[in-house]
Protein backbone atom coordinates (compact mmCIF):
# COMPACT_ATOMS: atom_id res chain seq x y z
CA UNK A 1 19.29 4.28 -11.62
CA UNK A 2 16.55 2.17 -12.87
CA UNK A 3 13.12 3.02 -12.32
CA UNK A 4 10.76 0.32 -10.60
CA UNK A 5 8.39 -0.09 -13.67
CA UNK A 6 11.88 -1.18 -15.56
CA UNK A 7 12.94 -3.39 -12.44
CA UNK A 8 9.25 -4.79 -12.62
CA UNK A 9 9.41 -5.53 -16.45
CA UNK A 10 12.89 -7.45 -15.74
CA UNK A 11 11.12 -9.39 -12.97
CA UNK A 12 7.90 -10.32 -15.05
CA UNK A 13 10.54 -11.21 -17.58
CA UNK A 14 12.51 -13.15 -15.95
CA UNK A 15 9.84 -15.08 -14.17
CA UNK A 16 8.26 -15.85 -17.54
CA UNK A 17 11.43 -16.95 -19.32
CA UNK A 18 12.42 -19.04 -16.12
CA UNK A 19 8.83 -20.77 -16.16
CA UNK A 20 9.17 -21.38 -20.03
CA UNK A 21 12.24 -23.03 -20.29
CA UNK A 22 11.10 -25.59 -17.13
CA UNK A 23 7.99 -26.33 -18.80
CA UNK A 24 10.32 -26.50 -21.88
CA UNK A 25 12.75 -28.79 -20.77
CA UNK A 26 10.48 -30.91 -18.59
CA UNK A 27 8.00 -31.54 -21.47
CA UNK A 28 11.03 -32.21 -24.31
CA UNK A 29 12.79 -34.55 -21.74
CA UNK A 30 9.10 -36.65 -20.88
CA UNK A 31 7.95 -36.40 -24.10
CA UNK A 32 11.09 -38.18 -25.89
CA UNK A 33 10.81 -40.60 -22.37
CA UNK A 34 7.33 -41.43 -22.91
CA UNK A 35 7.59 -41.60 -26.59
CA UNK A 36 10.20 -43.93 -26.92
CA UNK A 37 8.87 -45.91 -23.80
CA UNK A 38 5.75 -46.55 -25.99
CA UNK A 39 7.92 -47.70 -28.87
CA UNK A 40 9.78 -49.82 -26.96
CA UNK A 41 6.69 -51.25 -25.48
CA UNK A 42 4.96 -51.38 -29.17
CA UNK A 43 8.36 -53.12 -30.54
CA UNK A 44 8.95 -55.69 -27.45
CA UNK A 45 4.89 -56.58 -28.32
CA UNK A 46 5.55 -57.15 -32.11
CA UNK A 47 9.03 -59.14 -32.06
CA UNK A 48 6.74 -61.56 -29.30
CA UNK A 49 4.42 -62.21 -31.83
CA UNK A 50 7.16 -62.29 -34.66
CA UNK A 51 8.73 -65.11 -32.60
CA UNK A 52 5.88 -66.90 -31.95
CA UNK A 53 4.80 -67.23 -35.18
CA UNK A 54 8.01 -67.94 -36.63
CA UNK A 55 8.25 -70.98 -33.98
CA UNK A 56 5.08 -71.97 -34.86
CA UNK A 57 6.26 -72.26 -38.77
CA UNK A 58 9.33 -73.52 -37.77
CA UNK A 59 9.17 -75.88 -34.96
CA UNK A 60 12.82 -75.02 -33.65
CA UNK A 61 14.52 -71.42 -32.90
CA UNK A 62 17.03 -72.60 -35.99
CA UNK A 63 17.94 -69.07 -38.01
CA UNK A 64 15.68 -67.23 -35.53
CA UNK A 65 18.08 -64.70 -35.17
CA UNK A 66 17.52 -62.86 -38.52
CA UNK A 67 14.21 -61.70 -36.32
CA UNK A 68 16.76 -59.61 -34.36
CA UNK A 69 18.17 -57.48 -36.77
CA UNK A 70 15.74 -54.55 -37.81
CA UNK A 71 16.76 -52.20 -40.91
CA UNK A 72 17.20 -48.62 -40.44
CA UNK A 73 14.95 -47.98 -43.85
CA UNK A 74 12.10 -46.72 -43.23
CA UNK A 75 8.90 -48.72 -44.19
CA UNK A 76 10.92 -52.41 -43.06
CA UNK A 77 9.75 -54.92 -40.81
CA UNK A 78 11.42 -57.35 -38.61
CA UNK A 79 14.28 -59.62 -40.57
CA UNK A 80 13.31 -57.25 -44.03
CA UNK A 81 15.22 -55.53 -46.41
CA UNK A 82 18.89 -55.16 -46.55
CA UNK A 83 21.20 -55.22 -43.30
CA UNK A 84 23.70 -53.16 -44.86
CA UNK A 85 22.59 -50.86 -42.29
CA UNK A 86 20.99 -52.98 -39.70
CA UNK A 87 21.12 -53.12 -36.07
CA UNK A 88 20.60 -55.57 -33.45
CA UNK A 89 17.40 -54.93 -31.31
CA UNK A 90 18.26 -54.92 -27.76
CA UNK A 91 17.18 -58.61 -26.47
CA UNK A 92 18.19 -61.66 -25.55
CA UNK A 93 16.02 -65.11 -26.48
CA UNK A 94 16.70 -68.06 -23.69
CA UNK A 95 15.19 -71.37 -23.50
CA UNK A 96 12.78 -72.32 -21.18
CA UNK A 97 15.86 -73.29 -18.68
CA UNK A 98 17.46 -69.77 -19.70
CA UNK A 99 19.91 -70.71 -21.47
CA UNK A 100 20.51 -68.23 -24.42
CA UNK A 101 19.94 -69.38 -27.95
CA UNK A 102 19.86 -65.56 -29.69
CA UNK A 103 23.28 -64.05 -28.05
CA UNK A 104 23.59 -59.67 -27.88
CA UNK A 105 26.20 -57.68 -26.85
CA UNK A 106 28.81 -58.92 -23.90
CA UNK A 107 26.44 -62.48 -23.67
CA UNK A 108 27.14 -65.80 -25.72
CA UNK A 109 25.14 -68.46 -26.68
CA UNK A 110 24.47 -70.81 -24.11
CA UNK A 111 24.94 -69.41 -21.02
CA UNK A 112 22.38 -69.55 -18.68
CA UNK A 113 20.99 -66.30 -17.53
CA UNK A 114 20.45 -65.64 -13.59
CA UNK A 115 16.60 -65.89 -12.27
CA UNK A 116 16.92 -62.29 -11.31
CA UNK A 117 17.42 -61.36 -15.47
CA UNK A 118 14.87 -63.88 -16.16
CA UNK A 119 12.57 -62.38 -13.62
CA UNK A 120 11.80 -59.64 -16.30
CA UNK A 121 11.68 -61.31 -19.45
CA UNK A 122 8.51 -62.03 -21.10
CA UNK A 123 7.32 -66.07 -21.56
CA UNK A 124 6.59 -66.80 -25.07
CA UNK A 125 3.68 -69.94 -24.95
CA UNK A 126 2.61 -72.34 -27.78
CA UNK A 127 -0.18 -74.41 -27.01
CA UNK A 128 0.65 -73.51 -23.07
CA UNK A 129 3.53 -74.57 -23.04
CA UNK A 130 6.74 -72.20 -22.73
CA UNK A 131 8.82 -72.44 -25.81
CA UNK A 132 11.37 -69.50 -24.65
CA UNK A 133 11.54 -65.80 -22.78
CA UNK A 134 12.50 -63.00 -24.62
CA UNK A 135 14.86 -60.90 -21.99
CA UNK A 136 15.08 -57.10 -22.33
CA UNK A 137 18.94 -55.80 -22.12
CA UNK A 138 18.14 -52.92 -20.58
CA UNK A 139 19.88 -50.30 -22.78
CA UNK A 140 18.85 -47.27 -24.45
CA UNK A 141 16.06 -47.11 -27.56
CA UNK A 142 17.31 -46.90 -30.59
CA UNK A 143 14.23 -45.40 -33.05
CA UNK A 144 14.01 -45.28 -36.57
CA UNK A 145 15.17 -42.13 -37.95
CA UNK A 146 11.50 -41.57 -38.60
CA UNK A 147 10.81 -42.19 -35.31
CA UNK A 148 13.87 -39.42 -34.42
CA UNK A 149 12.63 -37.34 -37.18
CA UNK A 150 9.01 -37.46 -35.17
CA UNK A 151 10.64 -36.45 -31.45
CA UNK A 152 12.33 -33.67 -33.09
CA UNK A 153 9.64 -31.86 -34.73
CA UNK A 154 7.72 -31.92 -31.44
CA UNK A 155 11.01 -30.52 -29.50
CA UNK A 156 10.75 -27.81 -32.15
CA UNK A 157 6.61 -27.49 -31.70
CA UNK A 158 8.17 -27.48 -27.71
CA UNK A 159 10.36 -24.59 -28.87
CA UNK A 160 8.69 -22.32 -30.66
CA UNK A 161 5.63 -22.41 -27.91
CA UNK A 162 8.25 -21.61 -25.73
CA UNK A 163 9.32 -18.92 -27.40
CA UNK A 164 6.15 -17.54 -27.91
CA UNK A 165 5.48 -18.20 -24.22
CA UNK A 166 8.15 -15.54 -23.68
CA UNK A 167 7.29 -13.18 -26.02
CA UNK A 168 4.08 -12.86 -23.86
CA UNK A 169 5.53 -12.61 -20.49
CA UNK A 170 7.36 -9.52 -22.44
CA UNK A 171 4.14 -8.22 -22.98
CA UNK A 172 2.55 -9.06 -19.79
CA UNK A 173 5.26 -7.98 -17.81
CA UNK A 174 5.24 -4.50 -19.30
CA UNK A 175 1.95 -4.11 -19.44
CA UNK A 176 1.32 -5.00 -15.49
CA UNK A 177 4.70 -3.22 -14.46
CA UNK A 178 2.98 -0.09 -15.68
CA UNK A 179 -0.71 -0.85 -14.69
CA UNK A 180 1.17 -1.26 -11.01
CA UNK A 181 3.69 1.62 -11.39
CA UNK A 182 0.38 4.39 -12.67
CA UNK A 183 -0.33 5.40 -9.17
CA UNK A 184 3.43 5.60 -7.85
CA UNK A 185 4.30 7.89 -10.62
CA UNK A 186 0.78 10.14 -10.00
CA UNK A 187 2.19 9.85 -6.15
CA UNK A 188 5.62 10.86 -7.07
CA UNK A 189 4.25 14.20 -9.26
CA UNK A 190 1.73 15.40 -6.46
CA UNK A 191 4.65 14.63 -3.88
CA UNK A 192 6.79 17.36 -5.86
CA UNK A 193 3.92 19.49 -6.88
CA UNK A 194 3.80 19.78 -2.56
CA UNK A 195 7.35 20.13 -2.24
CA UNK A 196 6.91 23.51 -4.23
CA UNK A 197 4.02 24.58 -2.25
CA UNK A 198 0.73 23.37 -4.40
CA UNK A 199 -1.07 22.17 -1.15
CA UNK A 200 -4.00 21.03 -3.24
CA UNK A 201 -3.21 18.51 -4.92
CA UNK A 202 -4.98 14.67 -4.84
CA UNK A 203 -4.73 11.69 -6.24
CA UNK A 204 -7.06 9.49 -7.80
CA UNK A 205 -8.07 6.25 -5.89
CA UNK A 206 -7.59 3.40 -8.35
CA UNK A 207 -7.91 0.20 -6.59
CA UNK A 208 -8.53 -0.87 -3.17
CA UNK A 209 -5.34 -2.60 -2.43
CA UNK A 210 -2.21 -1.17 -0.52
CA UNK A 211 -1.35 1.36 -3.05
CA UNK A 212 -5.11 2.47 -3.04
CA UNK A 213 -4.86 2.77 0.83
CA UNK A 214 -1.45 4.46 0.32
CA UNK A 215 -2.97 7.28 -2.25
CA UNK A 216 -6.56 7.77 0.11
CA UNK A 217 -3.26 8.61 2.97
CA UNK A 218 -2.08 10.90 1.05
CA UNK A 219 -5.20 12.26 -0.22
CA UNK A 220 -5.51 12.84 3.52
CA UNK A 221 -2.40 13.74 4.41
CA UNK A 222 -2.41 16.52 1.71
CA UNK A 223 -6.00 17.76 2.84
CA UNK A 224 -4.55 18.13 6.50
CA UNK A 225 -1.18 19.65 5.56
CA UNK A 226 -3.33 22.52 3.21
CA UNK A 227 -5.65 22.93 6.49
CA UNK A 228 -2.45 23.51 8.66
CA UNK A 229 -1.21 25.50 6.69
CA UNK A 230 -4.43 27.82 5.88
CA UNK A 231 -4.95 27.70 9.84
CA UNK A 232 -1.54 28.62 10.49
CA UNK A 233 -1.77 31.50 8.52
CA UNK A 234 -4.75 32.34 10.55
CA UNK A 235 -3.49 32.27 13.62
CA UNK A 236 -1.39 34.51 12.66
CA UNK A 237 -3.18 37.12 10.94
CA UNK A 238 -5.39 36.20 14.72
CA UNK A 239 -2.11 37.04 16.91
CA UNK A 240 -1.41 40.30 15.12
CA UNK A 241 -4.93 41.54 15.81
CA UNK A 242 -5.26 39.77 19.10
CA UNK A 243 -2.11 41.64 19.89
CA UNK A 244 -2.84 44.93 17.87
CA UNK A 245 -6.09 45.54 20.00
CA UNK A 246 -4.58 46.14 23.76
CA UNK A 247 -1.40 47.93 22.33
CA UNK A 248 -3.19 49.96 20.18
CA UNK A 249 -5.29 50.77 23.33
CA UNK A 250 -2.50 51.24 25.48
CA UNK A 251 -0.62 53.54 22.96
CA UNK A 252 -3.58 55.71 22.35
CA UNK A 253 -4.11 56.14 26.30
CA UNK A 254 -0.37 56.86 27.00
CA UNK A 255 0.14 59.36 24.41
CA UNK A 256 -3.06 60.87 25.00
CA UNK A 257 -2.13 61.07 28.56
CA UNK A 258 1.38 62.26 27.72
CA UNK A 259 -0.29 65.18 25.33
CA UNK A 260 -2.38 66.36 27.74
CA UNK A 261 -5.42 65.42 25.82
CA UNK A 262 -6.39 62.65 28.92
CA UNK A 263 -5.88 64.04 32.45
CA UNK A 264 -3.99 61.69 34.27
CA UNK A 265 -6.39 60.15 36.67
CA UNK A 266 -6.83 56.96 38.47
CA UNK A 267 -9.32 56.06 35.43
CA UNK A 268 -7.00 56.47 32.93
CA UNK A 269 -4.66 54.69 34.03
CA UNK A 270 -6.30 51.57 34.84
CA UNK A 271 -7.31 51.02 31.58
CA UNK A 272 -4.17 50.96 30.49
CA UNK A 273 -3.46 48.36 33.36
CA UNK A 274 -6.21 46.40 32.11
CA UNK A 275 -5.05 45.89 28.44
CA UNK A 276 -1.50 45.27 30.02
CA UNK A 277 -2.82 42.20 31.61
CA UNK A 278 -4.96 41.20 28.93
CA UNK A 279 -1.73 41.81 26.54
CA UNK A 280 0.14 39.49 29.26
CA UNK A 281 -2.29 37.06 29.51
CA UNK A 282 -2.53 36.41 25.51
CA UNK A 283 1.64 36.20 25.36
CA UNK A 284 1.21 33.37 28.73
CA UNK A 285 -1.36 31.35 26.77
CA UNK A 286 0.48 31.62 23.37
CA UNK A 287 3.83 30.69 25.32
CA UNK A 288 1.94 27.50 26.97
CA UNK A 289 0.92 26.66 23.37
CA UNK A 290 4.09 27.15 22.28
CA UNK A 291 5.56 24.44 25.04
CA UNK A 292 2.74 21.75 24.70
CA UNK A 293 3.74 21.75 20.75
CA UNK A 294 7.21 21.33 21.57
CA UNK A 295 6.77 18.41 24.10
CA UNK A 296 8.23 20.72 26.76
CA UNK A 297 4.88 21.68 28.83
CA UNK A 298 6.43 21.01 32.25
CA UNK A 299 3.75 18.21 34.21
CA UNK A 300 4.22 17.62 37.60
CA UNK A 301 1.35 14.48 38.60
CA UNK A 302 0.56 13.63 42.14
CA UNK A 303 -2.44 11.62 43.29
CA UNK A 304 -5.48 13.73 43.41
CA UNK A 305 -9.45 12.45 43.86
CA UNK A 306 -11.90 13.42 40.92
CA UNK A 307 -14.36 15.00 43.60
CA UNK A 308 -12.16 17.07 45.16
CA UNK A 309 -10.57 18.61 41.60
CA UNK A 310 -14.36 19.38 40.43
CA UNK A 311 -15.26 20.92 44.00
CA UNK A 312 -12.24 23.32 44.14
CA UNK A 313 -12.96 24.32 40.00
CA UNK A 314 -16.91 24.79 41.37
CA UNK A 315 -15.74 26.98 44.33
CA UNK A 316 -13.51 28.82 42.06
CA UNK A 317 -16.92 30.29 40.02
CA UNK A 318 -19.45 30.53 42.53
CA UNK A 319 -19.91 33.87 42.62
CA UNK A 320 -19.56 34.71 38.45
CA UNK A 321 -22.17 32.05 38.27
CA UNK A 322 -24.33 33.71 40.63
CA UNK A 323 -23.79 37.00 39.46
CA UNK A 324 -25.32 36.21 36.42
CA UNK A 325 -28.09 33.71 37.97
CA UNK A 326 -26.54 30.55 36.41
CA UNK A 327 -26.62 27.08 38.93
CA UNK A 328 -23.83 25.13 39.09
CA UNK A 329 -24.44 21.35 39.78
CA UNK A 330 -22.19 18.29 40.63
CA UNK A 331 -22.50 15.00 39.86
CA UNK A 332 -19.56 13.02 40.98
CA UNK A 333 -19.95 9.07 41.06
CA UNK A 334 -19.09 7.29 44.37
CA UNK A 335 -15.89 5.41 44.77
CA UNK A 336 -13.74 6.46 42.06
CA UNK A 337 -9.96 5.98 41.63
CA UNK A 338 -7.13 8.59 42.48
CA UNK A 339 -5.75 10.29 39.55
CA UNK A 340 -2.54 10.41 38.89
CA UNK A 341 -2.45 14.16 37.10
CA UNK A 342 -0.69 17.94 37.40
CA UNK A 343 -3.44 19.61 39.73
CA UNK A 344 -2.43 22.95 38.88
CA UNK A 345 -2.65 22.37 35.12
CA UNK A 346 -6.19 20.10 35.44
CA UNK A 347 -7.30 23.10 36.90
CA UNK A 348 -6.50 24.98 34.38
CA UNK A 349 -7.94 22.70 31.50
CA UNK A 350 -11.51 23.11 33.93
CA UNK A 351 -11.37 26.33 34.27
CA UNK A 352 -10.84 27.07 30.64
CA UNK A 353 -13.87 24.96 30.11
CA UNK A 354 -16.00 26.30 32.28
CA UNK A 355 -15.04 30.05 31.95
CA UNK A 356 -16.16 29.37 28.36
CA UNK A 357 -19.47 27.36 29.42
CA UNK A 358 -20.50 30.71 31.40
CA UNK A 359 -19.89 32.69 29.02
CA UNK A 360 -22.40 30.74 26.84
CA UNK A 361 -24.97 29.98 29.07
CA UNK A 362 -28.06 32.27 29.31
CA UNK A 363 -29.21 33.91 32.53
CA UNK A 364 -31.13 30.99 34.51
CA UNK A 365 -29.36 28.55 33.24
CA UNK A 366 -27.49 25.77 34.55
CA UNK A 367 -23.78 24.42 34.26
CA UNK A 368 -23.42 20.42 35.42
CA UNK A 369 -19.57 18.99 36.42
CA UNK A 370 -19.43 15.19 36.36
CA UNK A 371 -17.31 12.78 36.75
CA UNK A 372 -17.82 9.17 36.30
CA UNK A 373 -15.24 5.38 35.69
CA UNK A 374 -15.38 4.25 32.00
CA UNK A 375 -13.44 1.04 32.38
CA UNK A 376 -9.87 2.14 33.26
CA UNK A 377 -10.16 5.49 32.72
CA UNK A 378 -12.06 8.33 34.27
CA UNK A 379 -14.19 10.74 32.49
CA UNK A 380 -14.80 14.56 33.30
CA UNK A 381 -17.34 16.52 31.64
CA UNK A 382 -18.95 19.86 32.25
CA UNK A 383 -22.38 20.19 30.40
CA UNK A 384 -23.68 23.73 29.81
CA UNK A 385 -27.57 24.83 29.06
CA UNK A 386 -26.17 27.26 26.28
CA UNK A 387 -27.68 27.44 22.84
CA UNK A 388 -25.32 24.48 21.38
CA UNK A 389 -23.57 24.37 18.22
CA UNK A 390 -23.75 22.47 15.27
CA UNK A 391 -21.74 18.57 14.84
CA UNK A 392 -19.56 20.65 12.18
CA UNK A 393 -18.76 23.36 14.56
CA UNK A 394 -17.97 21.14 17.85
CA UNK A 395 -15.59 19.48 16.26
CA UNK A 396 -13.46 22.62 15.31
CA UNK A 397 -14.02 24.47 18.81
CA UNK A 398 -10.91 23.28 19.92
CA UNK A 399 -8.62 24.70 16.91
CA UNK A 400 -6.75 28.00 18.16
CA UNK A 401 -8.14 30.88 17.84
CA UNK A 402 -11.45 29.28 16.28
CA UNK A 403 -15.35 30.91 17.72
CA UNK A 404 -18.27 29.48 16.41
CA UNK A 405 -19.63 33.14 16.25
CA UNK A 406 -17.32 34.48 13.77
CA UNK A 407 -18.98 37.91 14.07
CA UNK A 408 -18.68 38.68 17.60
CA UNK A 409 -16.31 41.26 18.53
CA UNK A 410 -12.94 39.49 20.07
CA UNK A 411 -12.95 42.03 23.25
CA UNK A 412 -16.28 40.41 24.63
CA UNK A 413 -14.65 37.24 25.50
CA UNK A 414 -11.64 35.02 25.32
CA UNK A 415 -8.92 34.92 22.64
CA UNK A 416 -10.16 31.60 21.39
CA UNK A 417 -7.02 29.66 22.73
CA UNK A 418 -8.80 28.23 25.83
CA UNK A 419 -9.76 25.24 24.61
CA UNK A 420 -6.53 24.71 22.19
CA UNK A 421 -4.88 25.01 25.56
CA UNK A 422 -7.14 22.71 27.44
CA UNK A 423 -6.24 19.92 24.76
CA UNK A 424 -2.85 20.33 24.80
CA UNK A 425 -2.61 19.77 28.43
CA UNK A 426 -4.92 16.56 28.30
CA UNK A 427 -2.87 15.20 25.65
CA UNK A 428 0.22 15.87 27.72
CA UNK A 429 -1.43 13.99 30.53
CA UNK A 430 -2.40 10.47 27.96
CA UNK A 431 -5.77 11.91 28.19
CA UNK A 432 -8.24 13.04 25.32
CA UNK A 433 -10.84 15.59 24.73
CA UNK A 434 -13.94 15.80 22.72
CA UNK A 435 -17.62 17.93 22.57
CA UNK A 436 -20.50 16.69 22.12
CA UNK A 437 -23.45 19.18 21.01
CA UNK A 438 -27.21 19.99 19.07
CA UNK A 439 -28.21 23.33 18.77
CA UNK A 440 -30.67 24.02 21.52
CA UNK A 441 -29.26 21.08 23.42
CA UNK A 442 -26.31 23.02 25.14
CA UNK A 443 -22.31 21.86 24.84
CA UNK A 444 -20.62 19.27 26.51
CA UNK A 445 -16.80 19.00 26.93
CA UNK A 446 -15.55 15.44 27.97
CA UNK A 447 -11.97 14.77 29.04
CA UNK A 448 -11.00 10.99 29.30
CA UNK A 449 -8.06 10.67 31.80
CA UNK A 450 -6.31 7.25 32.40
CA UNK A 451 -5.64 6.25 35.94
CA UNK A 452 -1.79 6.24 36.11
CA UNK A 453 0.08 8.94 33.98
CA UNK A 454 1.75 7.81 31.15
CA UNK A 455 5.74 7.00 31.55
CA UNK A 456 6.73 8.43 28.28
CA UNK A 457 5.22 11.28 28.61
């Protein structure tokens, strides 16, 4: 198989060689045109002259016709020389009434020529008066050999340029075939160095063409692929100790109780209820994870008002916002369109959202749902009071299992797939989700929800 620097050399080749020889062959074929055009045009210019002259010495046309015979030595004028090898220049000479008196090739001496042939002769005058018309046959140029000797070395000059011409397009085409092929071949080696799991690779960006846009893709694609990978082998190093926590509490309590070391009270055993749940609840969210990344998170949309959704979330956390003095505030925009969205799963998304939001709001503060038209679409957000987090840090709070507090112990809140969840439901719904945060400034989660749910999804 040949390789696409070879292919390119062939091609640069080829084009060059192509080009060359019709530059060639048009300049050898108008050269020798031109050339012997201006011969013909310098000889048709002399033997005028020669005739004139020689009428002018003569007074008659008598012997005029040793004018038409030129010698093939070189150095010879007109009528000069030995005819040996001589050869009749092709005209004819007519009277003034076109009859001829110099005969040449299939005509004779004194027949009359047609007006159309005697249309393009040329009028030889003495004194103004027309003495004859010198009448071009027509037929090929005959040069000198000097002359032949002349159009030959410039075909050769022709030649040898051309060949030279190619020579460089050799060059060229190598030279640009691997100038172009560099960054495929540094493409190709990263592309296997991936295939046998160095993640890390990159390639230089060399141009700003198509193949410079085509290595800063896969500059990018390499970056993400090495961050999947690294986050999916936190997750699940994550799972194991999400998991680890609640059995290992559930073990300890059982066996305990089973030893006799725990009586078996009401106490006891609800704690081992409780880490059930939690255990339950973990396996449900991983499992819903698990569906939205398989396309196979089951939506069932109906119509459903924006006001109403955000009114049945608020009612929903009433009374853990009041139990911890936090306000919870609506502001819903008048007149906006139905929705077209799963109500049980929206309600999820919020109530992941907001669960989080109380859990990082301070004592006193204050929680706001909105909801408000952006052209087409409809936009819910719920805006917390919290301490806010860094641009760096919003933008990652929606990666499984991530916590912007990387310190705090796991079992005083969530398992850090809330949010992962909460996008993968608004995706499934056409929808999109983003935070917007300072620090001091509180958090902001935004969902952007088109009016009709998408057919294809």
């Amino acid at each position: 198989m040949r390789s696409i620097s070879t292919k390119l050399i062939l091609a640069f080749l080829s084009i060059g060689i192509v080009s060359v020889a019709i530059i060639f062959l048009t300049a050898r074929w108008n050269t020798r045109l031109e050339f012997i055009r201006f011969l013909a045009d310098q000889n048709q210019s002399a033997i005028v002259t020669n005739l004139i002259n020689y009428h002018q010495q003569n007074g008659s046309w008598e012997g005029v016709e040793l004018l038409f015979v030129r010698g093939d030595r070189p150095g010879m004028g007109m009528g000069q020389g030995p005819r040996t090898e001589a050869m009749k220049l092709p005209y004819l000479l007519t009277d003034p009434n076109g009859y001829i008196i110099v005969a040449n090739g299939r005509y004779k001496i004194g027949e009359r020529l047609s007006d159309e042939q005697l249309e393009i002769g040329t009028l030889l005058t003495e004194n103004g008066n027309i003495i004859g018309i010198l009448v071009p046959l027509g037929g090929a140029f005959q040069g000198t050999p000097r002359e032949l000797e002349f159009i030959e070395r410039t075909n050769r000059t022709l030649f040898y340029g051309a060949l030279i011409g190619a020579v460089i397009a050799l060059f060229l085409g190598v030279f640009l075939s691997r100038t172009i092929t560099r960054p495929i071949r540094e493409l190709t080696r990263a592309t296997h160095a991936i295939s046998q799991g160095d993640l890390s690779q990159q390639v230089p960006v060399r141009t700003n063409d198509e193949l410079g846009e085509l290595a800063r893709a896969f500059n990018k694609m390499s970056a993400e692929l090495s961050r999947s990978v690294n986050a999916r082998k936190q997750m699940t190093a994550d799972i194991a100790h999400e998991l680890r926590t609640p059995l290992s509490l559930i073990l300890g309590h059982a066996e305990a109780v089973h030893d006799g070391v725990l009586p078996p009270t009401r106490e006891n055993f609800e704690i081992i209820r409780e880490e059930a749940a939690r255990l339950e609840h973990l396996v449900e969210d991983l499992r819903t994870l698990s569906l939205a990344d398989a396309g196979e998170l089951s939506i069932l949309p109906q119509p459903l008002e924006p006001d109403r959704l955000l009114r049945e979330v608020t009612s929903l956390f009433q009374y853990h916002a009041q139990k911890k003095n936090i306000s919870l505030q609506l502001d819903i925009a008048p007149h906006l369109p139905t929705l077209e969205v799963d109500p049980g799963r929206m309600t999820q998304v919020l109530t992941n959202i907001l669960d989080n939001a109380l859990r990082h709001t301070p004592e006193g503060g204050y929680i706001t749902l909105s909801a408000k038209q952006a052209g087409k679409r409809v936009e819910l957000a719920i805006q917390d009071s919290g301490p806010g987090l860094p641009k760096e840090e919003a933008e990652r709070i929606f990666e499984r299992f991530y916590r912007a507090d990387a310190s705090r112990r796991r079992d005083e809140g969530g398992s850090g797939l809330g949010l992962a969840i909460a996008k993968s439901i608004v995706q499934a719904h056409g929808g999109q989700i983003w935070a917007e945060s300072e620090p001091g400034k509180g958090l902001k989660i935004v969902i952007s929800l088109p009016r009709h749910f998408p057919a294809e999804a």
